[in-house]
Protein backbone atom coordinates (compact mmCIF):
# COMPACT_ATOMS: atom_id res chain seq x y z
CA UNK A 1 11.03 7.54 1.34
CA UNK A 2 10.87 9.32 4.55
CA UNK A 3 13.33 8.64 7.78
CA UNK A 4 10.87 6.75 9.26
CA UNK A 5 10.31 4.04 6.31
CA UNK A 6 14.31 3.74 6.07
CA UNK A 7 14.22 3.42 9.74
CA UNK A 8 11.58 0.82 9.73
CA UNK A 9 13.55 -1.12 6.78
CA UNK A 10 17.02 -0.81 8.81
CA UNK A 11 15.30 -2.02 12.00
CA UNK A 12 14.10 -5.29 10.07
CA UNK A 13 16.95 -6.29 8.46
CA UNK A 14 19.22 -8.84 9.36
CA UNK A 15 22.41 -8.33 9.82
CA UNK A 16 24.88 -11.49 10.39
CA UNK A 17 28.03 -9.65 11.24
CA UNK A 18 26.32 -8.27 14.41
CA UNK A 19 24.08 -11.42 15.41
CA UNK A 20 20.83 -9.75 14.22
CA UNK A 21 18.45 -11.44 13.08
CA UNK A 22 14.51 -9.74 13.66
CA UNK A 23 11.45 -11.71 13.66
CA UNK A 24 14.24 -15.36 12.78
CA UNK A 25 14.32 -18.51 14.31
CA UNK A 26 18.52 -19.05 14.36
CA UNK A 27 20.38 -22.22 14.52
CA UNK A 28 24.44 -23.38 15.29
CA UNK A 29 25.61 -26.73 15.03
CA UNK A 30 26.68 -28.03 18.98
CA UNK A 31 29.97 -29.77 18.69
CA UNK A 32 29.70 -34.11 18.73
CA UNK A 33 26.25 -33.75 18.45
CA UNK A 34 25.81 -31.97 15.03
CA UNK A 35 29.06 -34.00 13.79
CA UNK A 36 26.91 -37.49 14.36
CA UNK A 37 23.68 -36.03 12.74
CA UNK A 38 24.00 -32.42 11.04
CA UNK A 39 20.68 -32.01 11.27
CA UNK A 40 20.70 -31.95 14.95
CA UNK A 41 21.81 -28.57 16.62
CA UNK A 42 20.94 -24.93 18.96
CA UNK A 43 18.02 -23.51 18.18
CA UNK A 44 17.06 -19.93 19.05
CA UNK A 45 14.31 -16.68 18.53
CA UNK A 46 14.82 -13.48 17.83
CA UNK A 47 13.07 -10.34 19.19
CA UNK A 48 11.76 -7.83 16.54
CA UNK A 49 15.35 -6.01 17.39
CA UNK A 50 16.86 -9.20 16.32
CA UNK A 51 18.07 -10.54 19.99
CA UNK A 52 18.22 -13.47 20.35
CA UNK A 53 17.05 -15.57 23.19
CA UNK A 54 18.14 -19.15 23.28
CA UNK A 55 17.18 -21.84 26.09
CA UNK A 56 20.72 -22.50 26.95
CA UNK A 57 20.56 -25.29 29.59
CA UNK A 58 18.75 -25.49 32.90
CA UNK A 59 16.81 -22.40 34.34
CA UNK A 60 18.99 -20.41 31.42
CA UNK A 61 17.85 -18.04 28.83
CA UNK A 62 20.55 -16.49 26.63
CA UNK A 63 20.21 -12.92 25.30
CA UNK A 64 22.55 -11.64 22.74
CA UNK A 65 24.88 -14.79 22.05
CA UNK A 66 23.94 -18.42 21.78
CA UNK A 67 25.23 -20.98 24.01
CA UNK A 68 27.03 -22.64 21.32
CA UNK A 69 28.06 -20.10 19.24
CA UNK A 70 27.32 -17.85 16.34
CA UNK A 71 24.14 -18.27 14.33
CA UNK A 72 25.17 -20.09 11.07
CA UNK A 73 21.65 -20.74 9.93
CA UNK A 74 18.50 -18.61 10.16
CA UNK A 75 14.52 -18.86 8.87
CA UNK A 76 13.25 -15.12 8.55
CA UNK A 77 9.58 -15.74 9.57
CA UNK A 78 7.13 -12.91 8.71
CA UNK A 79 5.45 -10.86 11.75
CA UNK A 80 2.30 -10.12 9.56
CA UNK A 81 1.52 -14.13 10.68
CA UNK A 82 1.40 -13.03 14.10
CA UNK A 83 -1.86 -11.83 15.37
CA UNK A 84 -0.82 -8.76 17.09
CA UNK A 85 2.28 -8.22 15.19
CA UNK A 86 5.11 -7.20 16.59
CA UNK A 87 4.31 -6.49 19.66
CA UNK A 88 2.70 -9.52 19.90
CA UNK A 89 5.88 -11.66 18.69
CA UNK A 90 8.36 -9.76 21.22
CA UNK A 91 5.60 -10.36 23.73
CA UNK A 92 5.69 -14.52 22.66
CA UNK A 93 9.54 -14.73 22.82
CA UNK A 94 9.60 -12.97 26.48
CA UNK A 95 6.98 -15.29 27.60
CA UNK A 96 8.51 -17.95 26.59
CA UNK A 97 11.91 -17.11 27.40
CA UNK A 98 10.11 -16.36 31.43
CA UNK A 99 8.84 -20.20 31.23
CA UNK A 100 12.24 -21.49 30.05
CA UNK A 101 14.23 -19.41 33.11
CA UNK A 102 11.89 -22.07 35.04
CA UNK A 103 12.64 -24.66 33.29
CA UNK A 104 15.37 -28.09 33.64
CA UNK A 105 16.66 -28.77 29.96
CA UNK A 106 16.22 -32.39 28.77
CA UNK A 107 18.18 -33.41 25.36
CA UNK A 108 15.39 -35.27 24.45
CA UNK A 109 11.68 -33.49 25.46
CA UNK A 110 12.36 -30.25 26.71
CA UNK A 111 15.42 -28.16 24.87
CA UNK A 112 16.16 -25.20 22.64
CA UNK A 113 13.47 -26.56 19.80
CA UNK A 114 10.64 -26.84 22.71
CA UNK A 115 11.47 -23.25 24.19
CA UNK A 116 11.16 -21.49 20.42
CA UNK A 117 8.15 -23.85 19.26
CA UNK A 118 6.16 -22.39 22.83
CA UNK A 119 7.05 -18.86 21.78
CA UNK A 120 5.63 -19.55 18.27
CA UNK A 121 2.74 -21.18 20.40
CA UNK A 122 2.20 -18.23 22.23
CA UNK A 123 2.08 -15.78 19.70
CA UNK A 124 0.17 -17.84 17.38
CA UNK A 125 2.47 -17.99 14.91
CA UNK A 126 0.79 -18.87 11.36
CA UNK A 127 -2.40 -19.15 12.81
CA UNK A 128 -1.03 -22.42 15.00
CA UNK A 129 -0.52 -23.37 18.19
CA UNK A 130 0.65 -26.51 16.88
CA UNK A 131 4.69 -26.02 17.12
CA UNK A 132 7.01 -28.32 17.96
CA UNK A 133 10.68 -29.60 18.20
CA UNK A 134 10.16 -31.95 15.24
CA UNK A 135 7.96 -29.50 13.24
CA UNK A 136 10.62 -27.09 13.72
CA UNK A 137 14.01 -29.29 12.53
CA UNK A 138 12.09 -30.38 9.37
CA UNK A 139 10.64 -26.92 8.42
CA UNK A 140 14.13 -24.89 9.58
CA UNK A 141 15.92 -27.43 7.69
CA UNK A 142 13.68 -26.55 4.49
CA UNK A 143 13.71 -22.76 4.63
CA UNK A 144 16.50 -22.21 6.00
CA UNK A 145 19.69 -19.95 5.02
CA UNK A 146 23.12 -20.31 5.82
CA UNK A 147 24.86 -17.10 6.85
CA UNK A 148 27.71 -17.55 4.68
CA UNK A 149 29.68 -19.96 2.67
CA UNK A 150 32.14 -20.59 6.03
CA UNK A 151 29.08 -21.54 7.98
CA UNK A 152 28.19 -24.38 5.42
CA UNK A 153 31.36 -25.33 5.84
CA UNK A 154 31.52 -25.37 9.69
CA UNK A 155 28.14 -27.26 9.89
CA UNK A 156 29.20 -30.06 7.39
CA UNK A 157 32.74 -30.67 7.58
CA UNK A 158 33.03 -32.71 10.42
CA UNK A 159 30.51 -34.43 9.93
CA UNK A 160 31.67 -35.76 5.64
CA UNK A 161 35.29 -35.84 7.86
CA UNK A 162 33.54 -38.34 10.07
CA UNK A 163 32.11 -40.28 7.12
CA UNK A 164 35.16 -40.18 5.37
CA UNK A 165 36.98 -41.99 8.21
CA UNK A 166 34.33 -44.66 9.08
CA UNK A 167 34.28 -45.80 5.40
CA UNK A 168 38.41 -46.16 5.58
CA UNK A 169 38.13 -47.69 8.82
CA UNK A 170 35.35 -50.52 6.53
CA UNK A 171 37.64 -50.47 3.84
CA UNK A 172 40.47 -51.22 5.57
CA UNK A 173 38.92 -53.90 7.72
CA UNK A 174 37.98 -56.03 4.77
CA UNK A 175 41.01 -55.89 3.11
């Protein structure tokens, strides 16, 4: 293969050690929050490089790191869906990210989920303009991977710790 096909193979892979992840949406579990629900967490793009910009609270767009920590999930989304490419998909997560930098964060209506489903919007991800936060959480939660066997375990164990306690705290009560 010639130095340009390895190049263009290197330059799409992902690489979890370093936080890159090209053409993923990336996800981290946000501390109380994910522990109630562990279905509920950060969401974030990635450039083509594999940056990743995250809406990180009001008028804030991460670059590099999210604003609650390392990636433990990821969805590796295919840039052939994007009309354009690319150059089209780096050109959806900047103008998206530029909206967000505008932006107050709500919990509820306007967060993370809302500032990666207008980037997919904007690029035309799929053939959709259709994204959203609930879309999103069910399809991430599908095709999904976890990063490693630690992150399974830092997504899930407080919340089956959490469980675990609640149904002593029954059992004892009754008794």
């Amino acid at each position: 293969m010639s130095e340009g096909g390895t190049e263009m193979r290197n330059h799409l892979a992902i690489d979890a050690r370093r936080d890159c992840f090209p053409f993923c949406i990336v996800w981290t579990p946000i501390p109380l929050l994910t522990w109630l629900c562990p279905f509920i967490g950060h969401m974030g793009i990635a450039t083509s490089k594999g940056v990743i910009r995250d809406f990180a609270g009001p008028y804030t767009v991460g670059e590099g790191n999210m604003a609650f920590g390392r990636p433990v999930k990821y969805w590796k989304l295919q840039p052939s869906r994007v009309p354009g490419g690319e150059e089209n998909w780096d050109a959806g997560v900047k103008e998206a990210s530029d909206i967000y930098k505008n932006r107050m964060h709500n919990l509820f209506c306007d967060n993370c989920h809302s500032h990666v489903a207008t980037a997919l919007n904007l690029m035309s991800y799929n053939d959709s303009q259709s994204w959203n936060m609930v879309k999103l959480c069910v399809l991430l939660s599908i095709y999904s991977r976890y990063v490693s066997w630690a992150a399974v375990f830092k997504t899930w164990t407080p919340s089956l710790l959490l469980l675990i306690f609640i149904l002593l705290l029954i059992t004892v009560s009754q008794s």
